[in-house]
PDB file of N, CA and C in Angstrom:
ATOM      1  N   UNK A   1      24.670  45.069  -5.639  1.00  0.00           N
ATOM      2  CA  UNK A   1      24.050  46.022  -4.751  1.00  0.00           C
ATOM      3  C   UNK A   1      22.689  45.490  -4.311  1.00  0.00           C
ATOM      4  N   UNK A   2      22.224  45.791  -3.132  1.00  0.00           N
ATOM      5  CA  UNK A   2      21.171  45.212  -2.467  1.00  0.00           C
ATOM      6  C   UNK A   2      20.368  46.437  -1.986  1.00  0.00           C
ATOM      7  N   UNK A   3      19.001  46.551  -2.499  1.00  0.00           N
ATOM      8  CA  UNK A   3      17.649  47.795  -1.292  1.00  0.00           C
ATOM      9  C   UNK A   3      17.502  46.647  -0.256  1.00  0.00           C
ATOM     10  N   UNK A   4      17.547  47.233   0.765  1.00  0.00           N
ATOM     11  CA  UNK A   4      16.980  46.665   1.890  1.00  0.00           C
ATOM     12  C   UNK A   4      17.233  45.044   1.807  1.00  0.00           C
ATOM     13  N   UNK A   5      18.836  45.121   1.649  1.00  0.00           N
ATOM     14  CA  UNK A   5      18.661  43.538   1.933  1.00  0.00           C
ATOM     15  C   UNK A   5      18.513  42.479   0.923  1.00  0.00           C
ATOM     16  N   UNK A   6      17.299  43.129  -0.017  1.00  0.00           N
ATOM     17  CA  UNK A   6      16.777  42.035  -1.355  1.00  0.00           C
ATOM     18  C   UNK A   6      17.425  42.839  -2.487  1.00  0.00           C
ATOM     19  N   UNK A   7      17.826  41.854  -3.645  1.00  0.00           N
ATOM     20  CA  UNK A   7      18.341  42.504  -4.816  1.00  0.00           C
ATOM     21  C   UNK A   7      17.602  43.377  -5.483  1.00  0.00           C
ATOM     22  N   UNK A   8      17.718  44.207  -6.287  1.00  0.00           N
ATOM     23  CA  UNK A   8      16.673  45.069  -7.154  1.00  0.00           C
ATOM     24  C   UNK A   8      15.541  44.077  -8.011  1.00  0.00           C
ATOM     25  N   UNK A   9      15.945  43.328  -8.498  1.00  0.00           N
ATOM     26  CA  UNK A   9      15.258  42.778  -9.475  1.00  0.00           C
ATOM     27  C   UNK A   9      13.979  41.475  -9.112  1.00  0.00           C
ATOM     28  N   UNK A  10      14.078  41.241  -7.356  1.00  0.00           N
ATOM     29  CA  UNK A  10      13.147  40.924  -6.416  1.00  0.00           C
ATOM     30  C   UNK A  10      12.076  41.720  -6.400  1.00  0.00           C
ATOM     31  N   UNK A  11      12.502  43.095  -5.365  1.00  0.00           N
ATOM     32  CA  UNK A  11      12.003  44.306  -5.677  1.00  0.00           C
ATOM     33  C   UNK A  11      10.758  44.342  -6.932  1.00  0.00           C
ATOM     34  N   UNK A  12      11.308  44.785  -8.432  1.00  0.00           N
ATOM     35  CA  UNK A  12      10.835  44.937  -9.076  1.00  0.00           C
ATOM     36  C   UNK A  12      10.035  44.026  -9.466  1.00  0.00           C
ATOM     37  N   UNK A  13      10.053  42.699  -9.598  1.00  0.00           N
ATOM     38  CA  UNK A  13       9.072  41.485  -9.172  1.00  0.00           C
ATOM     39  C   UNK A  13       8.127  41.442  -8.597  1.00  0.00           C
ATOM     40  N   UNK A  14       8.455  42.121  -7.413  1.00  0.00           N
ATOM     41  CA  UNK A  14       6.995  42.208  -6.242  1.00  0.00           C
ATOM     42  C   UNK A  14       6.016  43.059  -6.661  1.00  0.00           C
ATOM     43  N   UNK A  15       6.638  44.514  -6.929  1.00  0.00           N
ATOM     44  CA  UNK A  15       6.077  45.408  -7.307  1.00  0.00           C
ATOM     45  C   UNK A  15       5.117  45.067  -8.181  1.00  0.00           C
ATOM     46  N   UNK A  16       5.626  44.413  -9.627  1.00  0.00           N
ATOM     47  CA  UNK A  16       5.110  44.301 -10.608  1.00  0.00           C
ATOM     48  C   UNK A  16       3.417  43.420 -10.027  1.00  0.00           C
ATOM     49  N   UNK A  17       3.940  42.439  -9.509  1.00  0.00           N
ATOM     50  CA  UNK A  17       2.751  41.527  -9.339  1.00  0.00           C
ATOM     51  C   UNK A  17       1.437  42.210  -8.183  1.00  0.00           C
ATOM     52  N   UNK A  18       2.365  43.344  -7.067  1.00  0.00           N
ATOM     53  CA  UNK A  18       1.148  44.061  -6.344  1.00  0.00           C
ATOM     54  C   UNK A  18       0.316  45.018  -7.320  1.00  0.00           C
ATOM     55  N   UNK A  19       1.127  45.213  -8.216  1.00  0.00           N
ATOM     56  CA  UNK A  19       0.085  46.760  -9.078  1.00  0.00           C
ATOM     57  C   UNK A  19      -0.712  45.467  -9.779  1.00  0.00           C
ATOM     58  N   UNK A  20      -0.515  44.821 -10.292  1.00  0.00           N
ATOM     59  CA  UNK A  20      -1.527  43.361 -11.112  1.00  0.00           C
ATOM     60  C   UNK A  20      -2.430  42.884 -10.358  1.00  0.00           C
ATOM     61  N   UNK A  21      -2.534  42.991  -8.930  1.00  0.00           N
ATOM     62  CA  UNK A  21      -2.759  42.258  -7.857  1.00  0.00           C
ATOM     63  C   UNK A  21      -4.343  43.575  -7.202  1.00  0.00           C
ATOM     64  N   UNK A  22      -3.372  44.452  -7.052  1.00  0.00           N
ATOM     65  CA  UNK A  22      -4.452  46.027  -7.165  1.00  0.00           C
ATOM     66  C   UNK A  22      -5.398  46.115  -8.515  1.00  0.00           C
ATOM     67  N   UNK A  23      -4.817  45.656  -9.573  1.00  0.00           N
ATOM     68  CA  UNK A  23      -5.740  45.583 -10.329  1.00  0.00           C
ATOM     69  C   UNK A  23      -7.120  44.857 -10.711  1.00  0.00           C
ATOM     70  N   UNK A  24      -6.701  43.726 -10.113  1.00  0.00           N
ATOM     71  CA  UNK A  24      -7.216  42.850 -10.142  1.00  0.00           C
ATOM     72  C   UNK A  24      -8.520  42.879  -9.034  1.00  0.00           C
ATOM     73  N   UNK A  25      -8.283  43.873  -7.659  1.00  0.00           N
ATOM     74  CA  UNK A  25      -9.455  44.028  -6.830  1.00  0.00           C
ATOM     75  C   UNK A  25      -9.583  45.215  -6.906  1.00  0.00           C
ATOM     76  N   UNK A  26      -9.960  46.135  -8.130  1.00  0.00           N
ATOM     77  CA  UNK A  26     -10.320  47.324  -8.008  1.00  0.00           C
ATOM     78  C   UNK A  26      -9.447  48.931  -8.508  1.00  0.00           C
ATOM     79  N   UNK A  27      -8.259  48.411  -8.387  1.00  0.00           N
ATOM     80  CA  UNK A  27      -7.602  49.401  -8.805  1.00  0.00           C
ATOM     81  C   UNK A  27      -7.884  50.045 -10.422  1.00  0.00           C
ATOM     82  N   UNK A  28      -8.451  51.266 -10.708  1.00  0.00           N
ATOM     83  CA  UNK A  28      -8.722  51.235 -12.075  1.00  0.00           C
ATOM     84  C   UNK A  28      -7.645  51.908 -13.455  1.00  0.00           C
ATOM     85  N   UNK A  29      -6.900  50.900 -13.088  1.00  0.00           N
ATOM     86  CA  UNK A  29      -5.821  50.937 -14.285  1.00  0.00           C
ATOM     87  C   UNK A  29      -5.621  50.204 -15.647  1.00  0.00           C
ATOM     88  N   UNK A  30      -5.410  50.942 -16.803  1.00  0.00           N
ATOM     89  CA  UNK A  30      -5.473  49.701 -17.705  1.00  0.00           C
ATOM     90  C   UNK A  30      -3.785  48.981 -17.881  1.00  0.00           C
ATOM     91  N   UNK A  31      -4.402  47.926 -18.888  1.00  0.00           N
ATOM     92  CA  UNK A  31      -2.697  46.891 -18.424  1.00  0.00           C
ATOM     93  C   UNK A  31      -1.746  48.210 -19.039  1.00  0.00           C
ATOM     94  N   UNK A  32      -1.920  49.009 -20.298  1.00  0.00           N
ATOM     95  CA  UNK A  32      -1.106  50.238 -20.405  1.00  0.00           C
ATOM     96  C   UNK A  32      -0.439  50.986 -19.537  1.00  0.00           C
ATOM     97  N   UNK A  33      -1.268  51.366 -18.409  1.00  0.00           N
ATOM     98  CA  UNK A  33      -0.628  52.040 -17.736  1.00  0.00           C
ATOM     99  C   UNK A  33      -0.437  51.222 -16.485  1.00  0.00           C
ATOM    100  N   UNK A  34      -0.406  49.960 -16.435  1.00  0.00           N
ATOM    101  CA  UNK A  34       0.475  49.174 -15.534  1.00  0.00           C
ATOM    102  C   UNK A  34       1.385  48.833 -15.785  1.00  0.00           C
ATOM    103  N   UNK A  35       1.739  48.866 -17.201  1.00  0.00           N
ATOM    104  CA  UNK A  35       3.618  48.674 -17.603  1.00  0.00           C
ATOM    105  C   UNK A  35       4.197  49.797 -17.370  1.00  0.00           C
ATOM    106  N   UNK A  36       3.534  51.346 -17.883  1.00  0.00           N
ATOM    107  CA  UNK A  36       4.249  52.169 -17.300  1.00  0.00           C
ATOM    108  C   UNK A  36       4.816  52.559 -16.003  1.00  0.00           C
ATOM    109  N   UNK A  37       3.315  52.256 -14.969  1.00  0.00           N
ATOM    110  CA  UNK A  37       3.989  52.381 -13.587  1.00  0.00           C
ATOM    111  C   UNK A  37       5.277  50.795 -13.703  1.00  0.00           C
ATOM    112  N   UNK A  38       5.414  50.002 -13.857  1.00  0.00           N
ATOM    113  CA  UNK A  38       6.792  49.002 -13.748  1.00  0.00           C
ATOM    114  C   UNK A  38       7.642  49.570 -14.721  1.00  0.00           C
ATOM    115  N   UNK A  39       7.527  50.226 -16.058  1.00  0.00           N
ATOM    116  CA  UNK A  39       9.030  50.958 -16.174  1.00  0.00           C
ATOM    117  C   UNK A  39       9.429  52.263 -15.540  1.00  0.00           C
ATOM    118  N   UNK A  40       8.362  52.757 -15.151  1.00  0.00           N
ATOM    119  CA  UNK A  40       8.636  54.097 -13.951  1.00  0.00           C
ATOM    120  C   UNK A  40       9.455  53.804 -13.072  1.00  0.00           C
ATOM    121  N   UNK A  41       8.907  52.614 -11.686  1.00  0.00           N
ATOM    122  CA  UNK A  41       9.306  51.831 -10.959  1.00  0.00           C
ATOM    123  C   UNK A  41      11.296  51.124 -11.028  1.00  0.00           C
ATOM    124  N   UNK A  42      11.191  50.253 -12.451  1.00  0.00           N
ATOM    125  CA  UNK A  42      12.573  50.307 -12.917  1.00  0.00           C
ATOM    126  C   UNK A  42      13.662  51.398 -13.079  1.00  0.00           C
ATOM    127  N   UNK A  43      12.982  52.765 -13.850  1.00  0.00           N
ATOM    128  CA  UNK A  43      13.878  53.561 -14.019  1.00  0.00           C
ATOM    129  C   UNK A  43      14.478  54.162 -12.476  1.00  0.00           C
ATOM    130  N   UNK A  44      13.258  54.424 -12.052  1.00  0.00           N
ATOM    131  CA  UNK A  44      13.427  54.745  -9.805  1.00  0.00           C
ATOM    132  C   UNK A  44      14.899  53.520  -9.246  1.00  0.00           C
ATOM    133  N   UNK A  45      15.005  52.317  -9.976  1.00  0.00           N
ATOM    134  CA  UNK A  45      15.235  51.153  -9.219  1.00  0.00           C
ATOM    135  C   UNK A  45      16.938  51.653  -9.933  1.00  0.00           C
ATOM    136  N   UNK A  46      17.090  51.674 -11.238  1.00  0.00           N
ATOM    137  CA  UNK A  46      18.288  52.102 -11.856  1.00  0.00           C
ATOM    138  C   UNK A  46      18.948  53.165 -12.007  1.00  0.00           C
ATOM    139  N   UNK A  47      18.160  54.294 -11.370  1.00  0.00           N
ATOM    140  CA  UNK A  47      18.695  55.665 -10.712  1.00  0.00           C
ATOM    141  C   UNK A  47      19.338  55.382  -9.712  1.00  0.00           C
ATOM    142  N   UNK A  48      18.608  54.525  -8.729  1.00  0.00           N
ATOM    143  CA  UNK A  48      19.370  54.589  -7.094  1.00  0.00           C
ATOM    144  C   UNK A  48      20.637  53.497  -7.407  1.00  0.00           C
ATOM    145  N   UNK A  49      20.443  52.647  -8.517  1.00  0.00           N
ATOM    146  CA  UNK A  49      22.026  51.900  -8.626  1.00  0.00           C
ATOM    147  C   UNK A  49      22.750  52.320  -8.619  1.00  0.00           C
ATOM    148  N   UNK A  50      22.664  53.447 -10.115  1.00  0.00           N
ATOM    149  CA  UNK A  50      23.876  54.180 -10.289  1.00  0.00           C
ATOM    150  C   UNK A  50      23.963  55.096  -9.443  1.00  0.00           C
ATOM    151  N   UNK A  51      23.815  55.562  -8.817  1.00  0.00           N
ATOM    152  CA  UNK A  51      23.793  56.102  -7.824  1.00  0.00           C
ATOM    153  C   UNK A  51      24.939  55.652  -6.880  1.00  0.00           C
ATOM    154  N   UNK A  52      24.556  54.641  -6.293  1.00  0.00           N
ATOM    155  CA  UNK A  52      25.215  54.030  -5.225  1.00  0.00           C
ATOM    156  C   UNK A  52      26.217  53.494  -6.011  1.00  0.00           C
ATOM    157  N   UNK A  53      26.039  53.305  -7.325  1.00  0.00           N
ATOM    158  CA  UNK A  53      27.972  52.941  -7.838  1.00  0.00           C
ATOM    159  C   UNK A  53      28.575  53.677  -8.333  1.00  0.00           C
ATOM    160  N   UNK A  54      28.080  54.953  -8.677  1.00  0.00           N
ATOM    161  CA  UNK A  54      28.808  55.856  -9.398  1.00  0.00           C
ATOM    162  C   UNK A  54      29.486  56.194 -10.486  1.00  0.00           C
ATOM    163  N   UNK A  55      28.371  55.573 -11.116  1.00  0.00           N
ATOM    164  CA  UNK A  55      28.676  55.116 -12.767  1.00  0.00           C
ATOM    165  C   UNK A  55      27.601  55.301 -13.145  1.00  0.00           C
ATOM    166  N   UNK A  56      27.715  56.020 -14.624  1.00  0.00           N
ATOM    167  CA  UNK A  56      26.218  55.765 -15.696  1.00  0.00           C
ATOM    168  C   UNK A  56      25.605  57.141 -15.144  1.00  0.00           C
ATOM    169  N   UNK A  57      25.297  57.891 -13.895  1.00  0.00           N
ATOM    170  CA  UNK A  57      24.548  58.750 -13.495  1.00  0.00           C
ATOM    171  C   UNK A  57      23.794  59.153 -14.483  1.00  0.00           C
ATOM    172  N   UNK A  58      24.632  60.191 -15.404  1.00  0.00           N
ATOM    173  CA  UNK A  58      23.815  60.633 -16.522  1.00  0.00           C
ATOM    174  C   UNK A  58      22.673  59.729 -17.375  1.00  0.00           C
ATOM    175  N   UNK A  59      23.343  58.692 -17.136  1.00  0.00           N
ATOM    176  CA  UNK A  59      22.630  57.700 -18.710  1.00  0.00           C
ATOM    177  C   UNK A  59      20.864  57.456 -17.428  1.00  0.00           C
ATOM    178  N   UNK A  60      21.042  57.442 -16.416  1.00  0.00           N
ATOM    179  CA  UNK A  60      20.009  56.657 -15.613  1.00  0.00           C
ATOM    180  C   UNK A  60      19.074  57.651 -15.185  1.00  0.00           C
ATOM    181  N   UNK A  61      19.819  58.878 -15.098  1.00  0.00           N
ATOM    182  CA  UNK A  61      19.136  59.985 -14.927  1.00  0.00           C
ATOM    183  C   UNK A  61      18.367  60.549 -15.924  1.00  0.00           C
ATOM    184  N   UNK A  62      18.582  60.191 -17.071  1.00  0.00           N
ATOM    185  CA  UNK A  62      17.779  60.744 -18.556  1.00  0.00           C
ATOM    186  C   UNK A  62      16.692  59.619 -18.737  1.00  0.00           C
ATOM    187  N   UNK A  63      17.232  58.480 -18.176  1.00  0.00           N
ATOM    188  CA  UNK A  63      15.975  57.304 -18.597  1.00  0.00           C
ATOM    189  C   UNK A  63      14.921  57.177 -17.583  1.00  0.00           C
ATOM    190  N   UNK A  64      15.321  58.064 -16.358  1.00  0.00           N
ATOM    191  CA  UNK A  64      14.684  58.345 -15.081  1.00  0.00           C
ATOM    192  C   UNK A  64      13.646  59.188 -16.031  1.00  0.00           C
ATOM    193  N   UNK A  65      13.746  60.377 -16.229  1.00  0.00           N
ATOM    194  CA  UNK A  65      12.802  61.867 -16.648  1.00  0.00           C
ATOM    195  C   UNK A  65      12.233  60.678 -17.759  1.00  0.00           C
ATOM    196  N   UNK A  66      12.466  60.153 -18.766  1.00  0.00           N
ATOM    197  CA  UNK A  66      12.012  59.858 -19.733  1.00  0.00           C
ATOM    198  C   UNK A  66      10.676  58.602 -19.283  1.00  0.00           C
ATOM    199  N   UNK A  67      10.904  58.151 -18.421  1.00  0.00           N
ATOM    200  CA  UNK A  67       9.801  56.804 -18.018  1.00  0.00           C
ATOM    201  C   UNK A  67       8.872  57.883 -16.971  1.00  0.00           C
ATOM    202  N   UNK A  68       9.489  58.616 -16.400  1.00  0.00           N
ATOM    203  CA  UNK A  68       8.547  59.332 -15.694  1.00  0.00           C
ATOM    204  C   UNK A  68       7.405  60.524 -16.507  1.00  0.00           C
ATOM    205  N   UNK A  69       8.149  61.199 -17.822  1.00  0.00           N
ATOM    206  CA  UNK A  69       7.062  61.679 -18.754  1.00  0.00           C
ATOM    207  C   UNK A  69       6.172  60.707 -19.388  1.00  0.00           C
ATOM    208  N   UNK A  70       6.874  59.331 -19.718  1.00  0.00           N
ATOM    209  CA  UNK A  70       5.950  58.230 -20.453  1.00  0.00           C
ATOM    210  C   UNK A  70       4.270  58.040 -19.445  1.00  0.00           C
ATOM    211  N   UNK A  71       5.109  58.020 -17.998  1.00  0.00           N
ATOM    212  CA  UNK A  71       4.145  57.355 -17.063  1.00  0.00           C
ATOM    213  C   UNK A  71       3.199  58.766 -17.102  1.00  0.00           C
ATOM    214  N   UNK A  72       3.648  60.010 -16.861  1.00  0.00           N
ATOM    215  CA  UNK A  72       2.561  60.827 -17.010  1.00  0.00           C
ATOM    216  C   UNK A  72       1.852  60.929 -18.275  1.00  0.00           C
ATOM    217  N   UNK A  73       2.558  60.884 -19.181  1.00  0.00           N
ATOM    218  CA  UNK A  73       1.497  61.119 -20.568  1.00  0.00           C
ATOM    219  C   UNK A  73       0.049  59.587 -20.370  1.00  0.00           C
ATOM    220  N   UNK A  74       0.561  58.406 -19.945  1.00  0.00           N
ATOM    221  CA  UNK A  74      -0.364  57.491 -19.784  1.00  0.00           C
ATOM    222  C   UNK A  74      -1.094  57.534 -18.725  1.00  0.00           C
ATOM    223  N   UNK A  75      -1.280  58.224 -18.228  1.00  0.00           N
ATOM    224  CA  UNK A  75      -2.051  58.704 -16.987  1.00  0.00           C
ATOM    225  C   UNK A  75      -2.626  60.215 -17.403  1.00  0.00           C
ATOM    226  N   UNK A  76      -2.355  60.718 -18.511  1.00  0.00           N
ATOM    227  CA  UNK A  76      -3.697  61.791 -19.003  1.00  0.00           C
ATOM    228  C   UNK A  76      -3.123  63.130 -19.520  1.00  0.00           C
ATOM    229  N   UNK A  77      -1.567  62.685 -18.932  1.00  0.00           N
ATOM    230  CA  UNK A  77      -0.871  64.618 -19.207  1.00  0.00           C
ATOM    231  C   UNK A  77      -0.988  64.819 -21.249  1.00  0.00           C
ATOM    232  N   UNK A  78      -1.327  65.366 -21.461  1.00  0.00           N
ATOM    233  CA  UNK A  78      -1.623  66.503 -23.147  1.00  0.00           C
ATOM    234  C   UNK A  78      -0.870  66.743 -23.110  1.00  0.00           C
ATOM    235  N   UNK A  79       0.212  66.292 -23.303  1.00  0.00           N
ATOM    236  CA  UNK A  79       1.595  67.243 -23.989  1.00  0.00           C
ATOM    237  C   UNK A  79       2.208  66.486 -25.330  1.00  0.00           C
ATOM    238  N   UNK A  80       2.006  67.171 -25.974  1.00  0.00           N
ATOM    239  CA  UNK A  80       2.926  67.460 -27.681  1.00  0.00           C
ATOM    240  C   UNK A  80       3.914  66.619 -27.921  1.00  0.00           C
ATOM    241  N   UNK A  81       4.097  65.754 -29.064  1.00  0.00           N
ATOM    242  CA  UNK A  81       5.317  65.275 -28.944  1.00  0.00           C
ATOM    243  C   UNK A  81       6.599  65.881 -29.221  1.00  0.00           C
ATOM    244  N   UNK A  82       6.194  68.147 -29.693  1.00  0.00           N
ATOM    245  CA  UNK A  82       7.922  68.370 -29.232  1.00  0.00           C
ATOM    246  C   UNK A  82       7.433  69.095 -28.360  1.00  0.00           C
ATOM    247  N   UNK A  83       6.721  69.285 -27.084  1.00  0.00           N
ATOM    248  CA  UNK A  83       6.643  69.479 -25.794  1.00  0.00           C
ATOM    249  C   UNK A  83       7.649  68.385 -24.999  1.00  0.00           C
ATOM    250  N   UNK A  84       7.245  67.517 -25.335  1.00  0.00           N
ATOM    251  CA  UNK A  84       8.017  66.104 -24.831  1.00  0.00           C
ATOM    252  C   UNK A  84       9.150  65.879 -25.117  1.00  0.00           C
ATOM    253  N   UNK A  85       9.548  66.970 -26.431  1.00  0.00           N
ATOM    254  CA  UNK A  85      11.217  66.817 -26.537  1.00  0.00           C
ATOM    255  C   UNK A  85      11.843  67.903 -25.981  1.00  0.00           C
ATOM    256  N   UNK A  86      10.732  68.798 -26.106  1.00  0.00           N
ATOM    257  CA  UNK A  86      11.809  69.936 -25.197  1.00  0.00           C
ATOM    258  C   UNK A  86      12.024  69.810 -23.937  1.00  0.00           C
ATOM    259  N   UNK A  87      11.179  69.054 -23.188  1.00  0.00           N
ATOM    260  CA  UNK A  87      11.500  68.494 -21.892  1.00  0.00           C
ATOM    261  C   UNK A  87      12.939  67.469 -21.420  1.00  0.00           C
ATOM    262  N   UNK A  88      12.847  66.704 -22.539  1.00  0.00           N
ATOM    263  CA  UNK A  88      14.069  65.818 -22.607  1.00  0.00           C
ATOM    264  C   UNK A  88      15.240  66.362 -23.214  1.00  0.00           C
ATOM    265  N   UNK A  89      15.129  67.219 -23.853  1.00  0.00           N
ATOM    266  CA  UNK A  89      16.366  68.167 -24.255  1.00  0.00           C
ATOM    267  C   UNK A  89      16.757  69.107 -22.806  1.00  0.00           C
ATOM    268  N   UNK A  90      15.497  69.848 -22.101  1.00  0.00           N
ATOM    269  CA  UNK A  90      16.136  70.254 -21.091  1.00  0.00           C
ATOM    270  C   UNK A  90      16.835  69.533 -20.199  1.00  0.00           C
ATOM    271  N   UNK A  91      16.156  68.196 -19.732  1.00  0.00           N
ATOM    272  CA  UNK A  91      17.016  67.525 -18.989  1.00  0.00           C
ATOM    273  C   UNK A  91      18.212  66.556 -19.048  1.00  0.00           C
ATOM    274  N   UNK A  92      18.487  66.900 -20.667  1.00  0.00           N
ATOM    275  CA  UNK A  92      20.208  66.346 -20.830  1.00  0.00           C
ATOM    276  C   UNK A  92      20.824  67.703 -20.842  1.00  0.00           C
ATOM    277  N   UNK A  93      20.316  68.415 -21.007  1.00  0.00           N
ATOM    278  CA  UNK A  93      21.095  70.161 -20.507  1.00  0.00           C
ATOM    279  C   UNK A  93      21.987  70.240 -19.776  1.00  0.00           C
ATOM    280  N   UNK A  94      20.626  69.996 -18.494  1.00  0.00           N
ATOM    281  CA  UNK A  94      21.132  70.056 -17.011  1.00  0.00           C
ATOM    282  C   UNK A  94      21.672  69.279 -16.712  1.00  0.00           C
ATOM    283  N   UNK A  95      21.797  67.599 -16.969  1.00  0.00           N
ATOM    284  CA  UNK A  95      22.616  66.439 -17.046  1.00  0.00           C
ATOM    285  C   UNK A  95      23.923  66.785 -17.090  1.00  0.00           C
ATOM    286  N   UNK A  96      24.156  67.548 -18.579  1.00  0.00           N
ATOM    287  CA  UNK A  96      25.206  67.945 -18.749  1.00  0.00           C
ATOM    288  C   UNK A  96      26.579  68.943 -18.687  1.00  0.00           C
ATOM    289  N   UNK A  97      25.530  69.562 -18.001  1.00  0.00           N
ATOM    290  CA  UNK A  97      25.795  70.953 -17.153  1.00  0.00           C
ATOM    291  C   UNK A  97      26.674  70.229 -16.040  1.00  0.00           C
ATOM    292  N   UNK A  98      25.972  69.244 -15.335  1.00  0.00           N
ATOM    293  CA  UNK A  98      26.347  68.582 -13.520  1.00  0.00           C
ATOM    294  C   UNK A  98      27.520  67.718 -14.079  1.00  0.00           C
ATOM    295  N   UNK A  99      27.564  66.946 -15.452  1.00  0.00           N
ATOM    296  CA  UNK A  99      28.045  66.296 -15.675  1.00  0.00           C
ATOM    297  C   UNK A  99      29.800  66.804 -16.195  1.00  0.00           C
ATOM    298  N   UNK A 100      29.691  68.165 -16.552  1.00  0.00           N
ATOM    299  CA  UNK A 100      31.091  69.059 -17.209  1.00  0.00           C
ATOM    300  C   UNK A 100      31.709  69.098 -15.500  1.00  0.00           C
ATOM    301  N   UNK A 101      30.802  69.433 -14.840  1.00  0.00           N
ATOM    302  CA  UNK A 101      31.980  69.816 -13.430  1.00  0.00           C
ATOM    303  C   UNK A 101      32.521  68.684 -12.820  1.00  0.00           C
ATOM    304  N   UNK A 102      31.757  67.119 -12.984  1.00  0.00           N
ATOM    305  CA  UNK A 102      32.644  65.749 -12.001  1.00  0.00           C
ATOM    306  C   UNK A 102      33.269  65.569 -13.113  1.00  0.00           C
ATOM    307  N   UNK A 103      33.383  65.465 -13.745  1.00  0.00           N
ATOM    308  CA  UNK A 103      34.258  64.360 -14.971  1.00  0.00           C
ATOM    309  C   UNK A 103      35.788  65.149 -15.026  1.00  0.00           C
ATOM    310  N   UNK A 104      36.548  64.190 -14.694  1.00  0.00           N
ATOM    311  CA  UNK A 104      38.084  64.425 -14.768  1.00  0.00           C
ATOM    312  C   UNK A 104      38.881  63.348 -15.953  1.00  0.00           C
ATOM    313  N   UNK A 105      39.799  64.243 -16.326  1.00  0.00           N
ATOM    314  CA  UNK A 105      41.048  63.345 -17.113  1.00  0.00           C
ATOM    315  C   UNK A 105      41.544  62.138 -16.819  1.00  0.00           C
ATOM    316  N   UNK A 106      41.312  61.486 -17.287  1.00  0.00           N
ATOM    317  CA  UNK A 106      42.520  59.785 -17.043  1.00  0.00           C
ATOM    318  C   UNK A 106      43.452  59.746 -16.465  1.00  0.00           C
ATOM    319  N   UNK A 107      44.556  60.870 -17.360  1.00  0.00           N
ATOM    320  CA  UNK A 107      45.914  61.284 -17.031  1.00  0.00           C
ATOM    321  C   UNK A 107      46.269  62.298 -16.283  1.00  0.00           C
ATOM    322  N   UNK A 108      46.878  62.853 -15.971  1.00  0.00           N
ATOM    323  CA  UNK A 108      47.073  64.141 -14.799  1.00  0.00           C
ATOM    324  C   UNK A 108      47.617  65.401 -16.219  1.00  0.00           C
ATOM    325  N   UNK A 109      47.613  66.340 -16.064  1.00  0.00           N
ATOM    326  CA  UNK A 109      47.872  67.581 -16.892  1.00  0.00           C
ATOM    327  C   UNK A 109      49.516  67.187 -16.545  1.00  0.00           C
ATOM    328  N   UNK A 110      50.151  67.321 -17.848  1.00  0.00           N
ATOM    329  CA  UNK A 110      51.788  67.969 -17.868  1.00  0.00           C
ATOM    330  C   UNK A 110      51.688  69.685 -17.827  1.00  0.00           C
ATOM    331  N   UNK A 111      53.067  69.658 -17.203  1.00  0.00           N
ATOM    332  CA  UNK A 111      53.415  71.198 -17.399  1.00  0.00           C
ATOM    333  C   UNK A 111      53.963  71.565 -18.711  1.00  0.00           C
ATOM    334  N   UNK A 112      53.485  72.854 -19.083  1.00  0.00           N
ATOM    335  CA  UNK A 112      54.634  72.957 -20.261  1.00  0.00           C
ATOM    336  C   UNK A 112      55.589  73.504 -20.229  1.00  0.00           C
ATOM    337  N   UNK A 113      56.279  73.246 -21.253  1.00  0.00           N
ATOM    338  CA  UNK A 113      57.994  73.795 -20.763  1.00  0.00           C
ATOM    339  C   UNK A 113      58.639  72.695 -19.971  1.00  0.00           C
ATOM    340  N   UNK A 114      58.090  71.795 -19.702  1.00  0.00           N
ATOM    341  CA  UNK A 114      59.510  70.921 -18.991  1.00  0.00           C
ATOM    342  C   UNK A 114      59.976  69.581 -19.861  1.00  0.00           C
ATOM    343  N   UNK A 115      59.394  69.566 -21.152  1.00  0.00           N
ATOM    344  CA  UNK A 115      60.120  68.900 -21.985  1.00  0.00           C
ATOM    345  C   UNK A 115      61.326  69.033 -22.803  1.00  0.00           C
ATOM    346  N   UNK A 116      62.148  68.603 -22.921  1.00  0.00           N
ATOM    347  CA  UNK A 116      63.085  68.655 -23.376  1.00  0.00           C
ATOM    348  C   UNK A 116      63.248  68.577 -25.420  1.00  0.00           C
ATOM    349  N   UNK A 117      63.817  69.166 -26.098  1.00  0.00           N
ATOM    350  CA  UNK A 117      63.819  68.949 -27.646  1.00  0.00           C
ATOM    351  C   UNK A 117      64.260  67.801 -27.732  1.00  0.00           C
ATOM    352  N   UNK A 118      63.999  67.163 -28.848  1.00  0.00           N
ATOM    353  CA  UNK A 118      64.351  66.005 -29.146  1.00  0.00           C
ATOM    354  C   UNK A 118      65.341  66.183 -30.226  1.00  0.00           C
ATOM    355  N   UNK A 119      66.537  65.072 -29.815  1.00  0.00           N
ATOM    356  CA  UNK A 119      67.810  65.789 -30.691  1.00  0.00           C
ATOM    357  C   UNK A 119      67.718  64.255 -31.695  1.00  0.00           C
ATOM    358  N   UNK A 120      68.178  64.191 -32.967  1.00  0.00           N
ATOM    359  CA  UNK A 120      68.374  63.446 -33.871  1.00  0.00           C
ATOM    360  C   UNK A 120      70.062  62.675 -33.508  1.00  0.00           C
ATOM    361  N   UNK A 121      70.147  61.446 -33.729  1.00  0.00           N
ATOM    362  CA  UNK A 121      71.408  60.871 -34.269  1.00  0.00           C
ATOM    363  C   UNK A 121      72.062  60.522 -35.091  1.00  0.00           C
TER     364      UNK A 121
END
């Protein structure tokens, strides 16, 4: 899969080196919270994959909320570490909530009653 042409992991390359690059003339971030904005950035980059392949949703969508509370707590948010779980508990909830209505069987449902007994020889 390709953003705009360039692979993801270009992308995330560039990125990485402009926030280093901002830092470097002024931007006042410490290197802490310049890894967070690049796993923020990643989790953004592995949402829209699965996304577009239609696989994993759930798994990318929980690591989405989870880099995005990391990136806020390193940027100043006070929240608790079971504030921080009840947040991530809500959002495998709702994950799983969206996730009970797409998910289908392998096999197709039999009817019942149209099997026959099985006779011995």
């Amino acid at each position: 899969m390709k953003i705009l042409g360039r692979e993801p992991a270009l992308w995330l390359g560039l990125l990485a080196i402009l926030v280093k690059l901002g830092t470097a003339f002024g931007l006042p971030i410490s290197t802490d919270q310049q890894a967070l904005v690049n796993a923020a950035v990643a989790a953004v980059v592995g949402l829209t994959i699965a996304i577009a392949a239609h696989d994993g949703i759930s798994a990318a969508v929980l690591g989405f909320v989870q880099a995005a509370l990391a990136l806020a707590v390193g940027f100043g948010l006070s929240w608790s570490p079971e504030q921080q779980a009840v947040v991530m508990s809500a959002a495998a909830a709702v994950v799983a909530m969206f996730v009970r209505t797409q998910v289908t069987a392998p096999v197709p449902a039999t009817i019942r009653g149209s099997s026959r007994p099985v006779t011995r020889i």
